[in-house]
N, C-alpha and C. Protein backbone atom coordinates (compact mmCIF):
# COMPACT_ATOMS: atom_id res chain seq x y z
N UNK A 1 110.58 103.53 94.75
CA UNK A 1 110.30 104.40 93.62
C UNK A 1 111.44 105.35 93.29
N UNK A 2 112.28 105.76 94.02
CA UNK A 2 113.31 106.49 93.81
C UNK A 2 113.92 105.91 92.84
N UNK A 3 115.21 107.00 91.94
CA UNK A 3 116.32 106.00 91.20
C UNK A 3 117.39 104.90 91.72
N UNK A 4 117.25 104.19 91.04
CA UNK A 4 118.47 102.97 91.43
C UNK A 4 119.66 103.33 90.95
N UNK A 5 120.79 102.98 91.79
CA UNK A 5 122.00 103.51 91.93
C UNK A 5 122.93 102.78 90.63
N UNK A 6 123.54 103.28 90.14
CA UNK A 6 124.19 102.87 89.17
C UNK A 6 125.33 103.41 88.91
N UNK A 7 126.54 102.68 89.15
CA UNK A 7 127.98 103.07 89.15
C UNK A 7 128.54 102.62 88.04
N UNK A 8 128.92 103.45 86.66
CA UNK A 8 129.90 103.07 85.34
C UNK A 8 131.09 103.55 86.00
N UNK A 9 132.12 102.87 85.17
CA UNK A 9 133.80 103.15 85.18
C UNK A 9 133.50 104.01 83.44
N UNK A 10 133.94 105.13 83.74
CA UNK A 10 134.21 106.05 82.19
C UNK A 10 135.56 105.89 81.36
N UNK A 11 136.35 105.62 82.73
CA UNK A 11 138.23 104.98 82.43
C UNK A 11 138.66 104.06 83.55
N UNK A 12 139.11 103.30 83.05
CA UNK A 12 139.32 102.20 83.64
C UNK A 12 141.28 102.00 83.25
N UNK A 13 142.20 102.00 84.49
CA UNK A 13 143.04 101.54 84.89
C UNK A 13 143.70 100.37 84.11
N UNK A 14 142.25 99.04 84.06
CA UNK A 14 142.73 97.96 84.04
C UNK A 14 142.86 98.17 82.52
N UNK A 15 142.18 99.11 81.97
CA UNK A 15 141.86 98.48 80.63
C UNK A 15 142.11 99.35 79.44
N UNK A 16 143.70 100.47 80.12
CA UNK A 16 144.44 101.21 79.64
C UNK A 16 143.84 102.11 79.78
N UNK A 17 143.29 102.93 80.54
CA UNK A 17 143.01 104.06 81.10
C UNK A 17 143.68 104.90 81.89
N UNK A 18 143.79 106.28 81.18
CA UNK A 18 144.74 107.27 82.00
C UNK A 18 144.57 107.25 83.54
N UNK A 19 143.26 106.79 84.23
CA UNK A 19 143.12 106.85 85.31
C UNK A 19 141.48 106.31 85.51
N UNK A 20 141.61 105.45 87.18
CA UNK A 20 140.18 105.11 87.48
C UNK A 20 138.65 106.31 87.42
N UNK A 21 137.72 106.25 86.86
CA UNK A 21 137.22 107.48 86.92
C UNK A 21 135.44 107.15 86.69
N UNK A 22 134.67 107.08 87.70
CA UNK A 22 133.47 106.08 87.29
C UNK A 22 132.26 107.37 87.13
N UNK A 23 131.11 107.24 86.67
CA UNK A 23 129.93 108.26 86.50
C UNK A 23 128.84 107.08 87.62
N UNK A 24 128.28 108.28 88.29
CA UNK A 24 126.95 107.67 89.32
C UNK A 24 126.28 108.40 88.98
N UNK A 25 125.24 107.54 89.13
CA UNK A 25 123.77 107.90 89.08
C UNK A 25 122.85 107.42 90.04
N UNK A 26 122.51 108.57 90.44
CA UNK A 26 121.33 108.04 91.40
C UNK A 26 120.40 109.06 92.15
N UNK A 27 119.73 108.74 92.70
CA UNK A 27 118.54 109.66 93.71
C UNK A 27 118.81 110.50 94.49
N UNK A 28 118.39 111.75 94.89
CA UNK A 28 118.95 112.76 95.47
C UNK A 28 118.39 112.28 96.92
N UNK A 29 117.74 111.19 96.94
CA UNK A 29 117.88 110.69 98.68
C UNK A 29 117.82 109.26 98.80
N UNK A 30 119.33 108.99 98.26
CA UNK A 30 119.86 107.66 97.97
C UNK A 30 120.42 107.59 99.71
N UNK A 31 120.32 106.27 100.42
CA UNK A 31 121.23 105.98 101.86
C UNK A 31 121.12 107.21 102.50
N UNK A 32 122.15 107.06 103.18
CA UNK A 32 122.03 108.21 104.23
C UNK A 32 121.98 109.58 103.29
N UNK A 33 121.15 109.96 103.98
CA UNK A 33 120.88 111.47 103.09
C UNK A 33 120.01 112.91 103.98
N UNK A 34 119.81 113.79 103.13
CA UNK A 34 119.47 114.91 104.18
C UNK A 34 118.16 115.33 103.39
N UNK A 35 117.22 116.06 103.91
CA UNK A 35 116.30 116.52 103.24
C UNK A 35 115.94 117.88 103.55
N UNK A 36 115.96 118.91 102.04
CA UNK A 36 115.88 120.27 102.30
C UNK A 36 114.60 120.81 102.84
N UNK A 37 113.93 122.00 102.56
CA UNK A 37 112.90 122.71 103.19
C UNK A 37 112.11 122.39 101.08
N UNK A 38 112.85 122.06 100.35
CA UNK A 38 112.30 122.35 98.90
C UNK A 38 111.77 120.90 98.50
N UNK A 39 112.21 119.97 99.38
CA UNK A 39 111.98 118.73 99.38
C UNK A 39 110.04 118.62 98.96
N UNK A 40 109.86 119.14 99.88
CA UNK A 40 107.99 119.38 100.56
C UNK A 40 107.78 120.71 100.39
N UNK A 41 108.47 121.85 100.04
CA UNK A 41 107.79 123.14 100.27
C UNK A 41 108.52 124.10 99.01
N UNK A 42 107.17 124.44 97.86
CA UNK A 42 108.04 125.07 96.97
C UNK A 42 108.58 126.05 97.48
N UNK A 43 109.44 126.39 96.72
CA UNK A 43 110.34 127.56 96.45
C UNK A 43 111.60 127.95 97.79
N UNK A 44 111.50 126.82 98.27
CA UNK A 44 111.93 126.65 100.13
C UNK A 44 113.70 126.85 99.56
N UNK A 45 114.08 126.93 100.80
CA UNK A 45 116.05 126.47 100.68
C UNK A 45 115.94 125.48 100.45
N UNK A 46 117.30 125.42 98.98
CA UNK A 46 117.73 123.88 99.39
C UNK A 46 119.06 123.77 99.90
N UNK A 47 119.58 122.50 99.85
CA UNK A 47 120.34 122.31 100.76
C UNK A 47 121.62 123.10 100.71
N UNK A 48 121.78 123.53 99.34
CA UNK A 48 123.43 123.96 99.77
C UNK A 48 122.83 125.58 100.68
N UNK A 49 121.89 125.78 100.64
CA UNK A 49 121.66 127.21 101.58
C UNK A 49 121.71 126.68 103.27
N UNK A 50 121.76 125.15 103.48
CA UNK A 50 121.81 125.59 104.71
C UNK A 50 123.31 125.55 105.67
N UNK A 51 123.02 126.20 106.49
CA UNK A 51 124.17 126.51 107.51
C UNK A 51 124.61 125.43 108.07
N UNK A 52 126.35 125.20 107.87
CA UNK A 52 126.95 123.99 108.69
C UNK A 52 126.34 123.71 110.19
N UNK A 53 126.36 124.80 111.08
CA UNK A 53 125.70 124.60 112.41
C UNK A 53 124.61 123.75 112.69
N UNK A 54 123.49 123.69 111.62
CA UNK A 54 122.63 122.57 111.37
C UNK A 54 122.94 121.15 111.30
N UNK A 55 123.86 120.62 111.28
CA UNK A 55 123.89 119.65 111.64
C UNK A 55 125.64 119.49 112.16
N UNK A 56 126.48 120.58 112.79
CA UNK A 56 127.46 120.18 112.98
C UNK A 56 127.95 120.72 114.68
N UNK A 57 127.95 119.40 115.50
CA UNK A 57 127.95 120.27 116.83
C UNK A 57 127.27 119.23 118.09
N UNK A 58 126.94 119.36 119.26
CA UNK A 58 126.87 118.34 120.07
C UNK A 58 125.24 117.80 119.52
N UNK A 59 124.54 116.48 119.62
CA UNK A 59 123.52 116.49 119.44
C UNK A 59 122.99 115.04 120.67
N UNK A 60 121.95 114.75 120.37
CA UNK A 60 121.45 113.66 121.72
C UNK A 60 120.80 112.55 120.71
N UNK A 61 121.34 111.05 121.38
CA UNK A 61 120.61 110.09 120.64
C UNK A 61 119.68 109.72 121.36
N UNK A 62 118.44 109.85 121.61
CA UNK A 62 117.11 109.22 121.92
C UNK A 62 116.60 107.55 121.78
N UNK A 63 116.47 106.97 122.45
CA UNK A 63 116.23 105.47 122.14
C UNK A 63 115.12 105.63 122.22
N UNK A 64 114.39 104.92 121.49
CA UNK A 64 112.88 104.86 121.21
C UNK A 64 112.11 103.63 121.51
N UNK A 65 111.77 103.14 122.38
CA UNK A 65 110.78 102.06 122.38
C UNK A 65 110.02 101.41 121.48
N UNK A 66 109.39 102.29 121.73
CA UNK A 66 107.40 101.81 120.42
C UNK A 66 108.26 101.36 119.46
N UNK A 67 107.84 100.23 118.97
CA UNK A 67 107.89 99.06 117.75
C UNK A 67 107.06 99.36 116.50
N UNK A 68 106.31 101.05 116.61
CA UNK A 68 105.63 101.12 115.64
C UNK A 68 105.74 102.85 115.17
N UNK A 69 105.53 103.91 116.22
CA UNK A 69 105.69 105.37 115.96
C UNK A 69 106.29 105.71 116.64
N UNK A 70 106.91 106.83 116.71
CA UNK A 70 107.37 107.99 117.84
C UNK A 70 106.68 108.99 118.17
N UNK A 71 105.63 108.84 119.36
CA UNK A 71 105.05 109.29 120.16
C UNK A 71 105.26 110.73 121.00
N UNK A 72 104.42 111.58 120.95
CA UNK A 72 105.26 112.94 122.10
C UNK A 72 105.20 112.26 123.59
N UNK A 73 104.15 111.14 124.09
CA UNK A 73 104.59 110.85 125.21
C UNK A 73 105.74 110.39 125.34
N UNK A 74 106.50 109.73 124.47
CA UNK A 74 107.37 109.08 124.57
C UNK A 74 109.05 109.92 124.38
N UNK A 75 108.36 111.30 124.14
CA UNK A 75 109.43 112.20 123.54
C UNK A 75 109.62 113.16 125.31
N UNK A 76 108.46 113.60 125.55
CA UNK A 76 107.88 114.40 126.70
C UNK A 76 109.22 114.29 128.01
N UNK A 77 109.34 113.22 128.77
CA UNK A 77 110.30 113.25 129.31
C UNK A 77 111.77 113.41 129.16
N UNK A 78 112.02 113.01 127.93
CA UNK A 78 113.14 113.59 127.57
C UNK A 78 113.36 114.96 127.52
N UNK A 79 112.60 115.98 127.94
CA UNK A 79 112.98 117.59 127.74
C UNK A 79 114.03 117.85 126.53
N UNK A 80 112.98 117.86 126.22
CA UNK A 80 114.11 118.49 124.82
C UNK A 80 114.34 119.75 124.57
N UNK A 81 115.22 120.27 124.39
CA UNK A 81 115.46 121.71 123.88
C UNK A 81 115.31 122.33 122.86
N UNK A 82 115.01 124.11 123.35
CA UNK A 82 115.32 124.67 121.50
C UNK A 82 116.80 124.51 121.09
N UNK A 83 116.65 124.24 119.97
CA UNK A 83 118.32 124.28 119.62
C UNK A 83 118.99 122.91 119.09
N UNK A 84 118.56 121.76 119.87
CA UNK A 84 119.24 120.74 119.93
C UNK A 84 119.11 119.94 118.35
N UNK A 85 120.17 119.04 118.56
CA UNK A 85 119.99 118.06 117.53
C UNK A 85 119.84 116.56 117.95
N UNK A 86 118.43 116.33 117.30
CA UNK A 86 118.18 115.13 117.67
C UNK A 86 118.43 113.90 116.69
N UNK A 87 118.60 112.89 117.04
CA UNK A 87 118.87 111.45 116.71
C UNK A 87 117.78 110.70 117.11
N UNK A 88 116.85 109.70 116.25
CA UNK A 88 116.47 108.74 116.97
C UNK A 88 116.92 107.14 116.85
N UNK A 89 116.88 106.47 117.52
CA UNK A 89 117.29 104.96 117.59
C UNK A 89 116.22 104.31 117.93
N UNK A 90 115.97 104.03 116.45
CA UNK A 90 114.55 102.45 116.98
C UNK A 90 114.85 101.00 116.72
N UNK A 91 113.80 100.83 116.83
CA UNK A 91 113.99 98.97 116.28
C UNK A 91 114.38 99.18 114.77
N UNK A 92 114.16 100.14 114.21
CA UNK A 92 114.70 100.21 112.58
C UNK A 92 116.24 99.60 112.46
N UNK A 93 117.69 100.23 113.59
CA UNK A 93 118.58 100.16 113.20
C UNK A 93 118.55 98.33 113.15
N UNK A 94 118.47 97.81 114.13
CA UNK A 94 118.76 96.59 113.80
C UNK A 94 117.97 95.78 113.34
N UNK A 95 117.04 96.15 112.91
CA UNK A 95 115.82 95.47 112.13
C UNK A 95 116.10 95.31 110.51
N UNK A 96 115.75 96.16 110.17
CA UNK A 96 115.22 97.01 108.88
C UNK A 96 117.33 96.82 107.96
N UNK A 97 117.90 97.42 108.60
CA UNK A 97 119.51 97.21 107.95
C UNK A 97 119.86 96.17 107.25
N UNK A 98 119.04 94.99 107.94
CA UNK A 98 119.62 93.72 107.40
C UNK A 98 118.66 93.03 106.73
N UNK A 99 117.82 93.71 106.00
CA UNK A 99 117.07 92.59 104.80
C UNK A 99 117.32 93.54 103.72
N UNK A 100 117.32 92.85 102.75
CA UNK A 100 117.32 93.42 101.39
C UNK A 100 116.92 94.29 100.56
N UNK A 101 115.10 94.01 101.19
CA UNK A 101 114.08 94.61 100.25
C UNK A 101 114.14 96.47 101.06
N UNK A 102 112.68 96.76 100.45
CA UNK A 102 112.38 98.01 101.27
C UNK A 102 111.41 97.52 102.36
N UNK A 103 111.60 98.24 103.83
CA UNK A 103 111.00 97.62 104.93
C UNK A 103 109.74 98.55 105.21
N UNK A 104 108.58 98.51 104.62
CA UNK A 104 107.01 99.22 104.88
C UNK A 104 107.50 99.87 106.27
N UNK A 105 107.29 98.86 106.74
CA UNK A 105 106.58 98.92 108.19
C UNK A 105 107.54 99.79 109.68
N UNK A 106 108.53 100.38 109.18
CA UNK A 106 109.53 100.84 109.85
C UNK A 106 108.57 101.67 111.03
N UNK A 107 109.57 102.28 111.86
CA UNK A 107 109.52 103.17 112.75
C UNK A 107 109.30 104.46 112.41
N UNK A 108 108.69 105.74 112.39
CA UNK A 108 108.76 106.80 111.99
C UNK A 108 108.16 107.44 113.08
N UNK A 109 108.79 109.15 112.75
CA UNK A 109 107.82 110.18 113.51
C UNK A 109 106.38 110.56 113.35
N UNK A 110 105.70 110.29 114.25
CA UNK A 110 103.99 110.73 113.62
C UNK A 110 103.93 112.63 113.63
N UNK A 111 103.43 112.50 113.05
CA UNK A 111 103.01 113.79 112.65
C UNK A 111 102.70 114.95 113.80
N UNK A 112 101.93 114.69 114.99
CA UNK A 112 102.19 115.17 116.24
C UNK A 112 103.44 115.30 116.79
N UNK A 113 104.00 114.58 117.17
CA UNK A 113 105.18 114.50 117.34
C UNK A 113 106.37 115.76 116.41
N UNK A 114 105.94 115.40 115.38
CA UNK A 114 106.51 116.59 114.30
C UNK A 114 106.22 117.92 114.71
N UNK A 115 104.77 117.91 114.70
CA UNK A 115 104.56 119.44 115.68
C UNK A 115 104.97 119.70 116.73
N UNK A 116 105.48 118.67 117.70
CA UNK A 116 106.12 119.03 118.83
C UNK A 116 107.12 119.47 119.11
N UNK A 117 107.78 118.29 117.87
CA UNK A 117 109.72 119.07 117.92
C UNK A 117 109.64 120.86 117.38
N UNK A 118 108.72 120.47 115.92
CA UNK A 118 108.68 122.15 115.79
C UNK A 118 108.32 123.10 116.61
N UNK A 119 107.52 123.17 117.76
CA UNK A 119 107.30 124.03 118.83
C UNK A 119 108.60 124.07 119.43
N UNK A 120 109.13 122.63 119.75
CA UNK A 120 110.45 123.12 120.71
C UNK A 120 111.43 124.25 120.29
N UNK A 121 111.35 124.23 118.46
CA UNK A 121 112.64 124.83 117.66
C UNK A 121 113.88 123.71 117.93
N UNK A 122 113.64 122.21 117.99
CA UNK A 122 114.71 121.99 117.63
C UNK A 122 115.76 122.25 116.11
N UNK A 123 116.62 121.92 116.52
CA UNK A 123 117.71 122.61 115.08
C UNK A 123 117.46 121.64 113.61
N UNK A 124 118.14 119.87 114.49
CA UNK A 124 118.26 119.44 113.11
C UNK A 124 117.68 117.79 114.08
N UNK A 125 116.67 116.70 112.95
CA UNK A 125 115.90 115.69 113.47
C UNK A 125 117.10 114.34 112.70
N UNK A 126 117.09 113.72 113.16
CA UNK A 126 117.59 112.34 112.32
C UNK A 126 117.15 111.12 112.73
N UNK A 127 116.90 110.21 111.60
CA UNK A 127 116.15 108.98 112.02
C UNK A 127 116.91 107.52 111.51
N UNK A 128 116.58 106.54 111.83
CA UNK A 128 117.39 105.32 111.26
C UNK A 128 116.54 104.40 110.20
N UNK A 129 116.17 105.10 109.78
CA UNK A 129 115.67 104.47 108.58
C UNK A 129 115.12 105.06 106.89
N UNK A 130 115.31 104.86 106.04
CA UNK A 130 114.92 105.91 104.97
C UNK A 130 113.65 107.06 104.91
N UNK A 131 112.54 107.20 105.91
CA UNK A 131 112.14 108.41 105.75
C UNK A 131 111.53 108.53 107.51
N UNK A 132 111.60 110.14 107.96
CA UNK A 132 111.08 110.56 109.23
C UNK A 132 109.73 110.12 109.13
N UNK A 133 109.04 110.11 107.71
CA UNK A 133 107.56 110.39 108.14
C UNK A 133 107.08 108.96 107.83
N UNK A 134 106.20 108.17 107.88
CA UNK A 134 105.50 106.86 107.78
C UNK A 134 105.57 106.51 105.94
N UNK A 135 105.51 105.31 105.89
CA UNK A 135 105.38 104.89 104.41
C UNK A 135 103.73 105.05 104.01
N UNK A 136 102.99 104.36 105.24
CA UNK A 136 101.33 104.27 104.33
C UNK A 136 100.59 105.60 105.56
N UNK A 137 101.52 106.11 106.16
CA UNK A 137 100.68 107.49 107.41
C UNK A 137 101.87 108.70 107.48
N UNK A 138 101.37 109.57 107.66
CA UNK A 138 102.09 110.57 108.30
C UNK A 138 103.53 111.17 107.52
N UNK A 139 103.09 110.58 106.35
CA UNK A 139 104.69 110.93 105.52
C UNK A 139 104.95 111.90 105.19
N UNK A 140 103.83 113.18 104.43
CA UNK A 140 104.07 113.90 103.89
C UNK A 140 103.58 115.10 105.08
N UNK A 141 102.84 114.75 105.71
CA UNK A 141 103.02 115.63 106.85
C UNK A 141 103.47 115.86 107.70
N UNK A 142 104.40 114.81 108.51
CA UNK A 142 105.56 115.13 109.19
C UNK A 142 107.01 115.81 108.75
N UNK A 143 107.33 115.75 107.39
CA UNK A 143 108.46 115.88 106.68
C UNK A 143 107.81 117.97 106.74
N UNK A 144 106.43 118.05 105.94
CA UNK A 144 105.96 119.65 105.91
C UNK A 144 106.37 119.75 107.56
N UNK A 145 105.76 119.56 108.51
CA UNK A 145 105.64 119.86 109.77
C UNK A 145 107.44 120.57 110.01
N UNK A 146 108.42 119.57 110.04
CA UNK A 146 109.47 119.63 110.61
C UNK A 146 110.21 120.90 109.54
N UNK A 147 109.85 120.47 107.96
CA UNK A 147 110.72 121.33 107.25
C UNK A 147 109.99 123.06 107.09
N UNK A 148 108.85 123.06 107.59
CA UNK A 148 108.55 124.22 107.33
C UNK A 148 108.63 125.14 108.66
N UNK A 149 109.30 124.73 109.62
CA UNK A 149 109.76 125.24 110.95
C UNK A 149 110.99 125.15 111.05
N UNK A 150 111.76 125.12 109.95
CA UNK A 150 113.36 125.38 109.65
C UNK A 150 114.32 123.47 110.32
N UNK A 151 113.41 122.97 110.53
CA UNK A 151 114.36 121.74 111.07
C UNK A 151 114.70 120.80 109.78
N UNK A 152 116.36 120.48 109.85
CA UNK A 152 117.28 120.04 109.10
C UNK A 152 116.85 118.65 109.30
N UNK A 153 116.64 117.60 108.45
CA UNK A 153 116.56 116.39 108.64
C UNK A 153 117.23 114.96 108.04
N UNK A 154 118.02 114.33 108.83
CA UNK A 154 118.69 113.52 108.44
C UNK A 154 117.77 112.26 108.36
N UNK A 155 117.70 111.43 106.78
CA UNK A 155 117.37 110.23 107.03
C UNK A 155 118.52 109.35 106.90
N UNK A 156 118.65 107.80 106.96
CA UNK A 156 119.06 106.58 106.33
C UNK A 156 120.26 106.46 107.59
N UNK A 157 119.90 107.19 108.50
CA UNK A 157 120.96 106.32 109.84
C UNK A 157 120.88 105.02 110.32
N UNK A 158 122.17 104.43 110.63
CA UNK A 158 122.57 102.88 111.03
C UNK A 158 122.86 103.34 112.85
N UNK A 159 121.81 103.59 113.99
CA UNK A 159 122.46 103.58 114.97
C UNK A 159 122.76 102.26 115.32
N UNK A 160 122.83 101.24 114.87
CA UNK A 160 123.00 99.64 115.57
C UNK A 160 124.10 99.55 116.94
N UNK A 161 125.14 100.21 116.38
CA UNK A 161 126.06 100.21 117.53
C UNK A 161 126.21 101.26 118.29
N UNK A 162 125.46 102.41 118.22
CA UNK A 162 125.41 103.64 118.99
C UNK A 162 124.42 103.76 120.18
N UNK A 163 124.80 103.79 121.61
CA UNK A 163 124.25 103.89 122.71
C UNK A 163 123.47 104.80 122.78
N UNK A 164 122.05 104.89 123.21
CA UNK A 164 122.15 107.05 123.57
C UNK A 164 122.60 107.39 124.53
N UNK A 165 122.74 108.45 124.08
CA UNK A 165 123.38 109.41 125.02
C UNK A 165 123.87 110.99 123.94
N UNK A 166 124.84 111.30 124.60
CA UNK A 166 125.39 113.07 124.12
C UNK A 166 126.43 112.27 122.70
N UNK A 167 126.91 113.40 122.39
CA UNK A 167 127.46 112.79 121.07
C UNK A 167 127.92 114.48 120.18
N UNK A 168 129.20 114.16 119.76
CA UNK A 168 129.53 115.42 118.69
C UNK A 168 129.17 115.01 117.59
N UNK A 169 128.07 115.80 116.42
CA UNK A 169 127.94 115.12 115.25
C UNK A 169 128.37 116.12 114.06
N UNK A 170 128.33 115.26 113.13
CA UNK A 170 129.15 115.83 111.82
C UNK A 170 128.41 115.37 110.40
N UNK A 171 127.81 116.08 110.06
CA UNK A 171 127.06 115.02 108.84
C UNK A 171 126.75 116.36 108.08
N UNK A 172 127.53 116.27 106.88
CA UNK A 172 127.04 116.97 105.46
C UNK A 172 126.83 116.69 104.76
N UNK A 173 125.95 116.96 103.99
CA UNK A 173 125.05 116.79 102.52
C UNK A 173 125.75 117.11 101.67
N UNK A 174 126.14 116.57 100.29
CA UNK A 174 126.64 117.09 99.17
C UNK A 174 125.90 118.37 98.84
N UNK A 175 126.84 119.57 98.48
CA UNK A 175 126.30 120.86 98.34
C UNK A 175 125.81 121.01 97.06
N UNK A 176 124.55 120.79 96.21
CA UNK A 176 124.04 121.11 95.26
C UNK A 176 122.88 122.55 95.24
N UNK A 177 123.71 122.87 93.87
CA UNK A 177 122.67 123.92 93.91
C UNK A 177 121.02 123.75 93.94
N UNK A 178 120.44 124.38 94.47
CA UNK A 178 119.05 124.07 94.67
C UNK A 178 118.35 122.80 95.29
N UNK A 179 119.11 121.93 95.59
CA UNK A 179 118.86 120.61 95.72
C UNK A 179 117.79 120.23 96.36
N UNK A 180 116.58 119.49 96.54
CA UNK A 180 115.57 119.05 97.18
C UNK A 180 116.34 117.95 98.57
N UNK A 181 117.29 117.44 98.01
CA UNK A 181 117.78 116.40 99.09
C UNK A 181 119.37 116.16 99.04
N UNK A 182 120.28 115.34 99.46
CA UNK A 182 121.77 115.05 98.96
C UNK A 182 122.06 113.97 99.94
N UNK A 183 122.92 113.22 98.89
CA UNK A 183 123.37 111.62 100.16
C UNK A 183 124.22 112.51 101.67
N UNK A 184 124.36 111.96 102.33
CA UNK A 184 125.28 112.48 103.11
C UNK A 184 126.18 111.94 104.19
N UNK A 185 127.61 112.44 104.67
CA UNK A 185 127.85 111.61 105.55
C UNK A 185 128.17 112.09 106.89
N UNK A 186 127.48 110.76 107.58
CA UNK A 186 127.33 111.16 109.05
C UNK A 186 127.92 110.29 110.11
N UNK A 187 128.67 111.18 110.95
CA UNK A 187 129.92 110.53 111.71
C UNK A 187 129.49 110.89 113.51
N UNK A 188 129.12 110.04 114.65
CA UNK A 188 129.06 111.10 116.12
C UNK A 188 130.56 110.32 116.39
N UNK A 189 131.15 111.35 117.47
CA UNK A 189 131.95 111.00 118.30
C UNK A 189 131.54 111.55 119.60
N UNK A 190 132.13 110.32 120.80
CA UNK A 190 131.38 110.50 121.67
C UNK A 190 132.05 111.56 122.46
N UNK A 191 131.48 112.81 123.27
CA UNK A 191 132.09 113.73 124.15
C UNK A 191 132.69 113.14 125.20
N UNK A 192 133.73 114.15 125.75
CA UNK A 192 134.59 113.72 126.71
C UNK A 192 133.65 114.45 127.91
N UNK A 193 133.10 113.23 128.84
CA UNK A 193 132.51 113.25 129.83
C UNK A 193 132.59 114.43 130.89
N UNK A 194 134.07 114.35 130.94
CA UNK A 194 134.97 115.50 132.26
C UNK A 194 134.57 116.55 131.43
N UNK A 195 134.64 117.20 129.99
CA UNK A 195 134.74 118.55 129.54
C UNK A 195 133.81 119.10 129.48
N UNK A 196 132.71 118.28 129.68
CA UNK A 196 131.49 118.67 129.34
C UNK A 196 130.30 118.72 130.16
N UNK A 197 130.80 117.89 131.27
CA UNK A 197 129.94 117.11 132.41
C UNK A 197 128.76 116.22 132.67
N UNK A 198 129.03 115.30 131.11
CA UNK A 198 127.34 114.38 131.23
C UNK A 198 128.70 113.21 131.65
């Protein structure tokens, strides 16, 4: 249901144009993208109000089992912290990446779970597939849950080739004023083991 992406050339190079120069159009949570607190909650921040620290800084990739939700049992041993930034890695990355259509049936956070991270105060959530919360469950209440307890949320991640573990991450949202959402790009590099001691 979102807009479909649509890239014009306004000047074109080939075709005696002072210079390459194209107009896009598209959805404010086109691919990888971020979602504000205004997304789900009127009158909330949007994104250009939030603070780089939200998503820029060490964070943890979580591998996820379940083939269907993300569970607090399944979160529980991992001790998670206030503060942290989480990643998850499900069957989405290598599932879901490689077909065409839109994939229903993905992996998402259930809504418990949502309340859980928000008790912890984690910082900022990210998931590998276009939305944290369920397509036919838990969509619009996990997204309220997480965004109305200040947590930053990254959707439309590719972990396919990313192990978990620790990780420096870097991912900003195009800064629009007021914005409900913005594509964004997101880069981990992995920490140096000795400096850090994992």
């Amino acid at each position: 249901g979102d807009p479909e992406v649509r890239i014009d050339k306004t000047s074109d190079l080939a075709k005696g144009g002072a210079a390459n120069v194209s107009r896009i159009r598209m959805g404010s949570h086109t691919g990888t993208h971020m979602d504000a607190p205004l997304h789900f909650i009127r009158g909330a921040k949007g994104l250009d109000r939030m603070p780089l620290s939200a998503t820029m800084g060490p964070a943890r990739d979580i591998r996820i089992l379940d083939p269907e939700v993300i569970r607090p049992a399944e979160l529980i041993p991992h001790r998670i912290r206030r503060g942290e930034r989480i990643l998850f890695k499900t069957r989405n990355s290598p599932r879901c990446w490689k077909r065409r259509g839109f994939v229903k049936d993905f992996v998402y956070l259930s809504r418990t779970s949502a309340s859980y991270l928000a008790a912890l105060g984690v910082r900022a959530v990210g998931i590998d597939y276009l939305s944290v919360g369920g397509f036919s469950k838990d969509g619009h209440e996990t997204h309220f849950a997480l965004l109305k307890a200040g947590i930053w949320i990254i959707e439309g991640l590719d972990l396919t080739h990313v192990k978990p573990g620790r990780y420096e991450l870097a991912c900003l949202p195009l800064k629009i004023l007021k914005s409900d959402g913005a594509p964004a790009r997101a880069a981990l590099r992995a920490l140096d083991k000795e400096k850090h001691g994992h």
